[in-house]
N, C-alpha and C. Protein backbone atom coordinates (compact mmCIF):
# COMPACT_ATOMS: atom_id res chain seq x y z
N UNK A 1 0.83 -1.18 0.00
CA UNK A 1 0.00 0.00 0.00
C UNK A 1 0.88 1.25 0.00
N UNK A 2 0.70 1.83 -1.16
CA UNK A 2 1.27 3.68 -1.13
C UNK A 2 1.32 4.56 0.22
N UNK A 3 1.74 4.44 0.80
CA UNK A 3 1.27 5.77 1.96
C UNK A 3 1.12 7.16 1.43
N UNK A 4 0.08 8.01 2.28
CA UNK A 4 -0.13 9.56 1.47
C UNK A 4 1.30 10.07 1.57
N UNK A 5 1.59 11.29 0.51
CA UNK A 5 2.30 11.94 0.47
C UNK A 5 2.47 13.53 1.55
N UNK A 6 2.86 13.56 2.35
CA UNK A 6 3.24 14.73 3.50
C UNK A 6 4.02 15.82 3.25
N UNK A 7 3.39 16.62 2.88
CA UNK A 7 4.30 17.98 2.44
C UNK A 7 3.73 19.29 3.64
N UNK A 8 4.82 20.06 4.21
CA UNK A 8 4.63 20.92 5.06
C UNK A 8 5.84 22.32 4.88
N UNK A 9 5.68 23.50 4.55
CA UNK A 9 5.92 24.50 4.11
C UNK A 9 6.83 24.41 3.26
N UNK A 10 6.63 23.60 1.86
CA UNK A 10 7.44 24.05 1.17
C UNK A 10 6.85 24.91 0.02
N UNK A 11 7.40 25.29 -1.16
CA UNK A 11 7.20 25.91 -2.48
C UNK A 11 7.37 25.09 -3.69
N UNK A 12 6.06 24.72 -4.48
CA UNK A 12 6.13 24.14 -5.25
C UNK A 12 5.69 24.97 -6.37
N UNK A 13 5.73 26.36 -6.62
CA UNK A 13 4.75 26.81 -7.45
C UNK A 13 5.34 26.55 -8.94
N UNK A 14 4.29 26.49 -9.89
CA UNK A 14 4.37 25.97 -11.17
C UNK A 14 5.10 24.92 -11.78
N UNK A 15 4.17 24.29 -10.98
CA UNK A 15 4.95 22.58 -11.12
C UNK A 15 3.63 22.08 -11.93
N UNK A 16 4.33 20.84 -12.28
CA UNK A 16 3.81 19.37 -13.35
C UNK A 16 3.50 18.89 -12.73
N UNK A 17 1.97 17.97 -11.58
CA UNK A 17 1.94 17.60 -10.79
C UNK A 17 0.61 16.87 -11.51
N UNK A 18 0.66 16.60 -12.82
CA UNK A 18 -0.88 16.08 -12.94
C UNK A 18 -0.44 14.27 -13.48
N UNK A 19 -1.64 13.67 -13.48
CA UNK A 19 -1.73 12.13 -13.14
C UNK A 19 -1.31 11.60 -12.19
N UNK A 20 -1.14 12.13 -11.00
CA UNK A 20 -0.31 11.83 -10.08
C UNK A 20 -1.42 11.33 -8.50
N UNK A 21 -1.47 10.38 -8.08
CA UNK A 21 -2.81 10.11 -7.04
C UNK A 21 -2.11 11.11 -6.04
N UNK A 22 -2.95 11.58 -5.68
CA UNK A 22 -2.77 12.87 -3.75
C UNK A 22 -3.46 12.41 -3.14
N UNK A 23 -4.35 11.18 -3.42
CA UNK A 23 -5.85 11.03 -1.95
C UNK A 23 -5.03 11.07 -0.65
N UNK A 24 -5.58 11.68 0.25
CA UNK A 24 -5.30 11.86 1.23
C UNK A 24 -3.89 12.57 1.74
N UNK A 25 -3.40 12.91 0.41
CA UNK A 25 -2.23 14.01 0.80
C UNK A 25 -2.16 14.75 1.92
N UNK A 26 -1.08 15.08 2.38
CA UNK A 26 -1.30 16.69 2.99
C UNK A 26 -0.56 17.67 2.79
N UNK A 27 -0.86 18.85 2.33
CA UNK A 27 0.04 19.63 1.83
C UNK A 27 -0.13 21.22 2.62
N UNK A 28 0.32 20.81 3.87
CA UNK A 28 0.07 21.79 4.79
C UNK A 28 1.37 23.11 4.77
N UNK A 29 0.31 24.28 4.47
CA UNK A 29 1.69 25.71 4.44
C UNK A 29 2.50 25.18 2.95
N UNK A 30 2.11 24.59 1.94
CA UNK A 30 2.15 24.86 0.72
C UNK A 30 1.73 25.38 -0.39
N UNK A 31 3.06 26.06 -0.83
CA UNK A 31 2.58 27.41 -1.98
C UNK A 31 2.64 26.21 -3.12
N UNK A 32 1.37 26.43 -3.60
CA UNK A 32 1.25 25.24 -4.95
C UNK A 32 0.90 26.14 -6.22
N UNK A 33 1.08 27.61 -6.04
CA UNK A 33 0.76 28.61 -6.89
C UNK A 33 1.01 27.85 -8.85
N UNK A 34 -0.21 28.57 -9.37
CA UNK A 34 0.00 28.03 -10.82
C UNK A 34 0.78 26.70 -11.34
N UNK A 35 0.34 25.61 -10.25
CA UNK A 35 0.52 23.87 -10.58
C UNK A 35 -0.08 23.23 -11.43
N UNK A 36 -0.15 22.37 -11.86
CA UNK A 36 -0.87 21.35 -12.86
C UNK A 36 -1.15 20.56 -12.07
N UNK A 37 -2.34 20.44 -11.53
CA UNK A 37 -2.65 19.10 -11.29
C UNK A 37 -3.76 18.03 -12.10
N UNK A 38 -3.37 18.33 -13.41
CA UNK A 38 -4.72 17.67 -14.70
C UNK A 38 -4.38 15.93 -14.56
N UNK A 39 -5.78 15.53 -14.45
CA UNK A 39 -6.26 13.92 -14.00
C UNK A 39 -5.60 13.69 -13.00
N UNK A 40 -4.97 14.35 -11.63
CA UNK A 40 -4.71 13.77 -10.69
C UNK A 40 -5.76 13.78 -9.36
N UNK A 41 -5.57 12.83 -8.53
CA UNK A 41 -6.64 12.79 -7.48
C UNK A 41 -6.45 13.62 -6.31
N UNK A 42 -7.03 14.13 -5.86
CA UNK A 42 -7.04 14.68 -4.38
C UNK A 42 -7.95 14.79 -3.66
N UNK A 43 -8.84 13.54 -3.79
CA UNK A 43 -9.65 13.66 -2.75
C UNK A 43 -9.21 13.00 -1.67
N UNK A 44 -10.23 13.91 -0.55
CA UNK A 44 -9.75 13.80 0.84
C UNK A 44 -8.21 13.95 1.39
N UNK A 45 -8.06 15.19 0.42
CA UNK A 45 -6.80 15.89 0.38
C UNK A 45 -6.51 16.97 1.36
N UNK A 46 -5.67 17.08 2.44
CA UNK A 46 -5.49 18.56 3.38
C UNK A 46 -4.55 19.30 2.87
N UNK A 47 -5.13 20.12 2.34
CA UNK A 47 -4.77 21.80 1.70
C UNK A 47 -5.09 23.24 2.75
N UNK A 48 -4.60 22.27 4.04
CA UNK A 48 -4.78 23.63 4.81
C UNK A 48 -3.69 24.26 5.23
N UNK A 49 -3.85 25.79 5.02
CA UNK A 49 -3.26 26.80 5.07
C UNK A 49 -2.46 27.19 4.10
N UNK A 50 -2.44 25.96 2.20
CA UNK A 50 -1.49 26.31 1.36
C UNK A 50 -2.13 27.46 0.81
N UNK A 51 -1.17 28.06 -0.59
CA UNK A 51 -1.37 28.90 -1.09
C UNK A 51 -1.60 28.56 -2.51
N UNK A 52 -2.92 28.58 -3.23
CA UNK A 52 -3.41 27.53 -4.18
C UNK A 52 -4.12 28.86 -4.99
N UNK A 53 -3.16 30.00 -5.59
CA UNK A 53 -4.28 30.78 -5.95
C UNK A 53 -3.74 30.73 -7.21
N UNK A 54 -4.65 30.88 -8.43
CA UNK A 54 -5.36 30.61 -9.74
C UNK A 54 -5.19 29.06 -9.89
N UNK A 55 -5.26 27.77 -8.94
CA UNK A 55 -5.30 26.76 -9.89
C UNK A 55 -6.36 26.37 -10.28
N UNK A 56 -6.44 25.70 -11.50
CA UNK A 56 -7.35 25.08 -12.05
C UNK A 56 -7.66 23.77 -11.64
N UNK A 57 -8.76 23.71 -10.48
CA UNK A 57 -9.30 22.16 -10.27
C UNK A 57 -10.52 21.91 -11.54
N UNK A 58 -11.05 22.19 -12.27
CA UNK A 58 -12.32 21.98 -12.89
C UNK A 58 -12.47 20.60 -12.72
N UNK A 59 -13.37 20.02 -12.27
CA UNK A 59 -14.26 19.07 -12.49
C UNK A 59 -13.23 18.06 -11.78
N UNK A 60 -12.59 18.11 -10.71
CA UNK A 60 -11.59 17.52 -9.79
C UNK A 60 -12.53 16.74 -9.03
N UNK A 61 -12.03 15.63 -8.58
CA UNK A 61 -12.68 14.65 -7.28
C UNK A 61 -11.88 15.54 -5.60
N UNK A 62 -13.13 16.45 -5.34
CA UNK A 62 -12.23 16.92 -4.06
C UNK A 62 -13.03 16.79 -3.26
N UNK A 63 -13.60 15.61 -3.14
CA UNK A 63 -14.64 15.42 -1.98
C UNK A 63 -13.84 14.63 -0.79
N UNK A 64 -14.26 15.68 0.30
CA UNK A 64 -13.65 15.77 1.97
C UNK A 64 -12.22 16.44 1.61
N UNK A 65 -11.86 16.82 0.82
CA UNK A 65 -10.85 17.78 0.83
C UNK A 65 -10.80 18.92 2.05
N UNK A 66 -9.59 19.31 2.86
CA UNK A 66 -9.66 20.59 4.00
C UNK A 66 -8.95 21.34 3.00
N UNK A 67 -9.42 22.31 2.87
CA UNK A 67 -8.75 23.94 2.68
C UNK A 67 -9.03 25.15 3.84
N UNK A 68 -8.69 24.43 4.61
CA UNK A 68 -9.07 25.17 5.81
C UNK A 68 -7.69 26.32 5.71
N UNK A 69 -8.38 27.57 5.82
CA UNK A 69 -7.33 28.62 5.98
C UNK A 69 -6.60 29.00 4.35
N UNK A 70 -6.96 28.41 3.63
CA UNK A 70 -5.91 28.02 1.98
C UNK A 70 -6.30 29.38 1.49
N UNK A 71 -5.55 30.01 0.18
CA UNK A 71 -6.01 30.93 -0.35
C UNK A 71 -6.29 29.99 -1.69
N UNK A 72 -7.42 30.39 -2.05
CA UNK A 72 -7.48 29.85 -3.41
C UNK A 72 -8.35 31.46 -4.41
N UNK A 73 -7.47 32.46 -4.13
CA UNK A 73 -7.79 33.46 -5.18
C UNK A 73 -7.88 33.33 -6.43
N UNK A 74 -8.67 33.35 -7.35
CA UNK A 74 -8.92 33.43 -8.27
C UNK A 74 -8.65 31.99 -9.07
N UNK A 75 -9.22 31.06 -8.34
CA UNK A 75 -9.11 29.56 -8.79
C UNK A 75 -10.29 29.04 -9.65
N UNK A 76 -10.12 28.16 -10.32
CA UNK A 76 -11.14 27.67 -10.89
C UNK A 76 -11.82 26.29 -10.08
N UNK A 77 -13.14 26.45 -10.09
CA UNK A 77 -13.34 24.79 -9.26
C UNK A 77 -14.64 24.33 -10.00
N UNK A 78 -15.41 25.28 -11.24
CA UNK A 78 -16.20 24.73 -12.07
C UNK A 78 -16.55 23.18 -12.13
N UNK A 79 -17.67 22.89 -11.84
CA UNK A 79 -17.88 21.31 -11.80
C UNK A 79 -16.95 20.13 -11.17
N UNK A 80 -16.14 20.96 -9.83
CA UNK A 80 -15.63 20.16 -9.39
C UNK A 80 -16.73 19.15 -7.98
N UNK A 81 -16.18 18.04 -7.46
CA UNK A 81 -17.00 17.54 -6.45
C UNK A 81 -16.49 17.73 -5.27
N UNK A 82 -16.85 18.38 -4.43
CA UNK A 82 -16.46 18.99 -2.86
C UNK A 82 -17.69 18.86 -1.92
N UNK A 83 -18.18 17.82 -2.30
CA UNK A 83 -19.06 16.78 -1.21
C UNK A 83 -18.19 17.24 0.28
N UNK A 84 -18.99 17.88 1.19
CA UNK A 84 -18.10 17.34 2.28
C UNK A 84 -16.80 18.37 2.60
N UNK A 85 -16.20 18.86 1.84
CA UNK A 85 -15.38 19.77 1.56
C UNK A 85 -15.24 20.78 2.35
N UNK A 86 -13.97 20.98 2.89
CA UNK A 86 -13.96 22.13 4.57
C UNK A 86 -13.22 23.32 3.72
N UNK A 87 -14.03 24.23 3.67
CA UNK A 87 -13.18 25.49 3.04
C UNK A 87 -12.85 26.98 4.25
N UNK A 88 -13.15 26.25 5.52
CA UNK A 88 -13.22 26.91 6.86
C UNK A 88 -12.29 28.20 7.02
N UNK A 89 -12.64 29.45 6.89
CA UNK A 89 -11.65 30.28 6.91
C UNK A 89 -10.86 31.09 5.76
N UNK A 90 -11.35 29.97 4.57
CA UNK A 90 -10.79 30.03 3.63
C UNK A 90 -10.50 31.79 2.74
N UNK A 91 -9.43 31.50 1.58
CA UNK A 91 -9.81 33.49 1.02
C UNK A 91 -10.43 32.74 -0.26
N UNK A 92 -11.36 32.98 -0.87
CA UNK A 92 -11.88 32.31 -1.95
C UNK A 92 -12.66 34.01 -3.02
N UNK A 93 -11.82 34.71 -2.90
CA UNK A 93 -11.88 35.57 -3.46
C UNK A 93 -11.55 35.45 -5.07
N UNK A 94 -12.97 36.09 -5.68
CA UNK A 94 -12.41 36.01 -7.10
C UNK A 94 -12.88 34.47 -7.59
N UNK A 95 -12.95 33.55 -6.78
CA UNK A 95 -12.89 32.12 -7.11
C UNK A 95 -14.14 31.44 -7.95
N UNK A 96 -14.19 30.89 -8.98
CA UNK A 96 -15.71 30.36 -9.37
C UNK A 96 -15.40 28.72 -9.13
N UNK A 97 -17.12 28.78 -8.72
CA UNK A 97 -17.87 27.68 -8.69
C UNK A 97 -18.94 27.03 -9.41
N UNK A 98 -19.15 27.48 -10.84
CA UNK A 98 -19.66 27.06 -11.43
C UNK A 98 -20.38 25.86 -11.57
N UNK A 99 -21.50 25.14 -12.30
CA UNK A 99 -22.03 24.08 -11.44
C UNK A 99 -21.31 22.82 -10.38
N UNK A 100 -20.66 23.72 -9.47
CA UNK A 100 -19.85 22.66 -8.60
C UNK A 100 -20.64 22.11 -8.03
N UNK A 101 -20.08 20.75 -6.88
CA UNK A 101 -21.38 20.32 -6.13
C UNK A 101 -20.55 20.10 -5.06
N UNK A 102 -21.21 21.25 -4.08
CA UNK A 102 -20.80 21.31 -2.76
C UNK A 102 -21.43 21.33 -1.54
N UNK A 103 -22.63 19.30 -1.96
CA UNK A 103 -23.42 19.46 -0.71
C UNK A 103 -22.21 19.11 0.16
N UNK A 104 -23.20 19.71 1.43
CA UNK A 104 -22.40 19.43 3.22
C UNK A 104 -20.96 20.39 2.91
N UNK A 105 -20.61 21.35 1.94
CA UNK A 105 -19.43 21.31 2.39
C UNK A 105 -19.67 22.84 3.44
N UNK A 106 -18.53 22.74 4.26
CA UNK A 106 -18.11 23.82 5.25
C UNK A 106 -17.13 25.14 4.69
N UNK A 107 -18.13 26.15 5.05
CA UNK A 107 -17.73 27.13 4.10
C UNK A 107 -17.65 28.15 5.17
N UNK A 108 -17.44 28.02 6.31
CA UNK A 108 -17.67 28.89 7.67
C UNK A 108 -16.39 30.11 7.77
N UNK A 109 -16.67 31.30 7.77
CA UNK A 109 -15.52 32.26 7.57
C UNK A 109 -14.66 32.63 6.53
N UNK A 110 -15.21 31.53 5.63
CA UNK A 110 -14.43 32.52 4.35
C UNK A 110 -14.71 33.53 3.60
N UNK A 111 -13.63 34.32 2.84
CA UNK A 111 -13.87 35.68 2.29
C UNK A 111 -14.45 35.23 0.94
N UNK A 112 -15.88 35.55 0.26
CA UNK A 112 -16.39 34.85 -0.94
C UNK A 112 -16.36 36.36 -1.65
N UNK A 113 -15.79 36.83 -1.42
CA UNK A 113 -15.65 38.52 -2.11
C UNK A 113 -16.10 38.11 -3.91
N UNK A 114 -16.54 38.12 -4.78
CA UNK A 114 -16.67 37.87 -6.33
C UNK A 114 -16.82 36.48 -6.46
N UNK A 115 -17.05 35.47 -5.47
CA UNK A 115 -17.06 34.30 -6.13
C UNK A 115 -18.35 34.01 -6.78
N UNK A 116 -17.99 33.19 -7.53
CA UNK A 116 -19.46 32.95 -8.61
C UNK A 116 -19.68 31.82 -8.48
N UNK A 117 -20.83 31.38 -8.00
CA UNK A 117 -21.95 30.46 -7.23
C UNK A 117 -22.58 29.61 -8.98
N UNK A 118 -22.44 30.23 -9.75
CA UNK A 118 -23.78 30.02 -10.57
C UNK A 118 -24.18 28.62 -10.93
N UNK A 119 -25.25 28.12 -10.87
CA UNK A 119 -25.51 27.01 -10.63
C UNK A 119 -24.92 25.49 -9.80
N UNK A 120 -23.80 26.05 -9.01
CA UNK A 120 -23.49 25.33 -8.31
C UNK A 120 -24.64 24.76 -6.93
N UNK A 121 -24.27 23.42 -6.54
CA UNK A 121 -25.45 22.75 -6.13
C UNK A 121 -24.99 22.80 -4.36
N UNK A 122 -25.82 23.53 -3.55
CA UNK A 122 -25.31 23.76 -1.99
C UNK A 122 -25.75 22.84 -1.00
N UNK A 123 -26.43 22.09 -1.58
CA UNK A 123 -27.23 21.79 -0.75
C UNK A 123 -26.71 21.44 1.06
N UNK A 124 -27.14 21.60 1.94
CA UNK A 124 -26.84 21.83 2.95
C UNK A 124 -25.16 22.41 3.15
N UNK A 125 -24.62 23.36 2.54
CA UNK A 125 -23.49 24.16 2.67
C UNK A 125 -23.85 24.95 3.53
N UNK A 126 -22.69 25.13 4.72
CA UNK A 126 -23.00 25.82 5.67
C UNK A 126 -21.80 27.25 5.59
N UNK A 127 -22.65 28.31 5.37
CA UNK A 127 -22.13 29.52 4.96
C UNK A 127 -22.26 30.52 6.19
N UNK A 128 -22.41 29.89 7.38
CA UNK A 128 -22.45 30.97 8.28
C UNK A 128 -20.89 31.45 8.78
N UNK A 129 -20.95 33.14 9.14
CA UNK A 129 -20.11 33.61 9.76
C UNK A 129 -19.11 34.00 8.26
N UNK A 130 -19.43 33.77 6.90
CA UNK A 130 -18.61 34.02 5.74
C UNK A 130 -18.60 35.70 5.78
N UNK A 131 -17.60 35.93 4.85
CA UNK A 131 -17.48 37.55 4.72
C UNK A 131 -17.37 37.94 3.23
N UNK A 132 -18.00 38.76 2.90
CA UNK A 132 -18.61 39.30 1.15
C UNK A 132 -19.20 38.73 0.62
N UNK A 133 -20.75 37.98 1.54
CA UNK A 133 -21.55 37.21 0.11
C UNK A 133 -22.49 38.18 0.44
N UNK A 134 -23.48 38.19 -0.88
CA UNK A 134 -24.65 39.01 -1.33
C UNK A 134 -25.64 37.84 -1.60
N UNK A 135 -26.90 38.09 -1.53
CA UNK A 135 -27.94 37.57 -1.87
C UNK A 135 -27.96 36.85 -3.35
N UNK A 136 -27.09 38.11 -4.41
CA UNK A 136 -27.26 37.67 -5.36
C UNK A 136 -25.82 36.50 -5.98
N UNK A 137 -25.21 36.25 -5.47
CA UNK A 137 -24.24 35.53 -5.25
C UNK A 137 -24.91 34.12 -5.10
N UNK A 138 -25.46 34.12 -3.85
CA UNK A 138 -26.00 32.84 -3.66
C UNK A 138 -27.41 32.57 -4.32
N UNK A 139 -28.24 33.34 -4.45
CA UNK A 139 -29.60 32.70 -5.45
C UNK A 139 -29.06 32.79 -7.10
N UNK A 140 -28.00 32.43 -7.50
CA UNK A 140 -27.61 32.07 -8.81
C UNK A 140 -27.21 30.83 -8.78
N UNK A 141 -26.94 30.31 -7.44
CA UNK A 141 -26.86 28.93 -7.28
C UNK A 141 -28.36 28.01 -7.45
N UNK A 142 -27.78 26.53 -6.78
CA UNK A 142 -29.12 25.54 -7.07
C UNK A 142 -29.28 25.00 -5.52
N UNK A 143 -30.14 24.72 -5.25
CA UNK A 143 -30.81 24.51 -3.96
C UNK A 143 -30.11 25.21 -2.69
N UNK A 144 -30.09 26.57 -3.06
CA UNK A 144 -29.40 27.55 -2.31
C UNK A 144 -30.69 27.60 -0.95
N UNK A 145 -31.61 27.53 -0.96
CA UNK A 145 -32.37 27.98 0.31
C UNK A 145 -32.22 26.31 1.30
N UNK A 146 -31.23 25.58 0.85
CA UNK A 146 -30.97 24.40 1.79
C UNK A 146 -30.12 24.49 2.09
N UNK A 147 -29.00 25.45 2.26
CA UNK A 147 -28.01 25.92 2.78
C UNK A 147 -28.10 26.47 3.78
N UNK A 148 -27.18 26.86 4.99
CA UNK A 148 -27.31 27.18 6.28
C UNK A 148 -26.36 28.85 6.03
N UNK A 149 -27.17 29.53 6.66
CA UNK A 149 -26.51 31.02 6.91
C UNK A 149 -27.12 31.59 8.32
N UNK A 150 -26.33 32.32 8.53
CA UNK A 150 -26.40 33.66 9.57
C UNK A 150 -27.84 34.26 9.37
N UNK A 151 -28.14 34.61 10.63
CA UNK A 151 -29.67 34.89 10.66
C UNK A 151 -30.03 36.25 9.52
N UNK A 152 -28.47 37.00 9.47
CA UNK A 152 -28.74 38.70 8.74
C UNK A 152 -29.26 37.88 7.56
N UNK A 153 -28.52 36.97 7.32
CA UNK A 153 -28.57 36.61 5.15
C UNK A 153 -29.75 35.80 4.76
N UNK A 154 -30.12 34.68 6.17
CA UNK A 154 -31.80 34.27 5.76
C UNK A 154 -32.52 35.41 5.60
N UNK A 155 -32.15 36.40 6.53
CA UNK A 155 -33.10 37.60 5.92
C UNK A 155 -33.27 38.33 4.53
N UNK A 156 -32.16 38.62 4.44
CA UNK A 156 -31.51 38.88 3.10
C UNK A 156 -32.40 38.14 1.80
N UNK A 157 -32.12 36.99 2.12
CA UNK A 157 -32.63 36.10 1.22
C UNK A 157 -33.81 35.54 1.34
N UNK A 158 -34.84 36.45 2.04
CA UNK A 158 -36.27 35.59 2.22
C UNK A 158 -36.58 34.88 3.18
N UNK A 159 -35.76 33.97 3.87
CA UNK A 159 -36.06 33.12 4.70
C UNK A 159 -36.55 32.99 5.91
N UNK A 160 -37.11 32.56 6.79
CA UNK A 160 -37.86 31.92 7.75
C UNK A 160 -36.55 31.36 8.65
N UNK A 161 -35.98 32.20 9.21
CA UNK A 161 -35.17 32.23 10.41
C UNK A 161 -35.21 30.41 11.30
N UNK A 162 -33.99 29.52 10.99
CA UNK A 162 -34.40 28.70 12.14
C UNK A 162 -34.99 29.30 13.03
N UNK A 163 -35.67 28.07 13.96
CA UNK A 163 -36.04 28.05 15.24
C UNK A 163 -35.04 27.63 16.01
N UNK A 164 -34.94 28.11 17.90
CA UNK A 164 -33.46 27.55 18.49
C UNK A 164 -34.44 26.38 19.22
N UNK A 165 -35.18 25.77 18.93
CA UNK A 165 -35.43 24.30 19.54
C UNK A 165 -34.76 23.18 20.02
């Protein structure tokens, strides 16, 4: 059996890193700036605290992936799968999500400054405590009112305030 690969503050930026399996990598305090990672795996990959800004995941298996703390400025994640997916803290500025599918994932505190939602699928994404989303951000998505937010943005957006039962 392969054991995951363990990477912790180094610099890999603009590297050849595609066909290559990462499940369960960790690539903690890595600058992976403008990498290739085309047909490689990373799901249930920890990408927390690297620096991952413009890569191109499109249509990546990144389900249970942590990007907890990661910058992923101006990344692509278009139709990627982030089932599950911890983006906790995250800077996701600039970043699209195009029909991604990011039920259950954890989206708690990150900066969504320009990210583009559009038809990406939320279902139970929990967006509370995030910083720069708009109403119209999130109703360009798909089953956006099954998503969890802060009491200001159910407002925002129509909603019927949990109950604290």
């Amino acid at each position: 059996m392969i054991e995951p690969c363990y990477l912790q503050r180094v610099v890999i930026d603009n590297a050849n890193l595609s066909c290559t399996n990462f499940r369960e990598a960790k690539f903690v305090e890595v600058s992976l700036k403008d990498s290739d990672f085309q047909d490689s795996c990373l799901n249930s990959a920890n990408l927390s605290y690297a620096d991952l800004k413009g890569l191109n995941l499109r249509s990546y298996d990144l389900n249970d992936a942590v990007f907890k703390c990661a910058d992923l400025e101006k990344s692509v994640l278009d139709e990627a799968y982030l089932r599950d997916a911890d983006f906790e803290e995250a800077k996701l500025v600039g970043s699209s999500f195009k029909n991604a599918r990011l039920q259950s994932a954890k989206i708690k505190g990150a900066n969504l400054q320009e990210a583009d939602f559009t038809d990406a699928r939320i279902i139970e994404a929990d967006f509370r405590s995030v910083v720069n989303l708009n109403s119209h951000q999130v109703k360009v998505a798909r089953h956006w009112e099954s998503a969890i937010y802060d009491p200001e943005m159910q407002k925002e957006l129509g909603l019927a305030p949990e109950s604290d039962e």
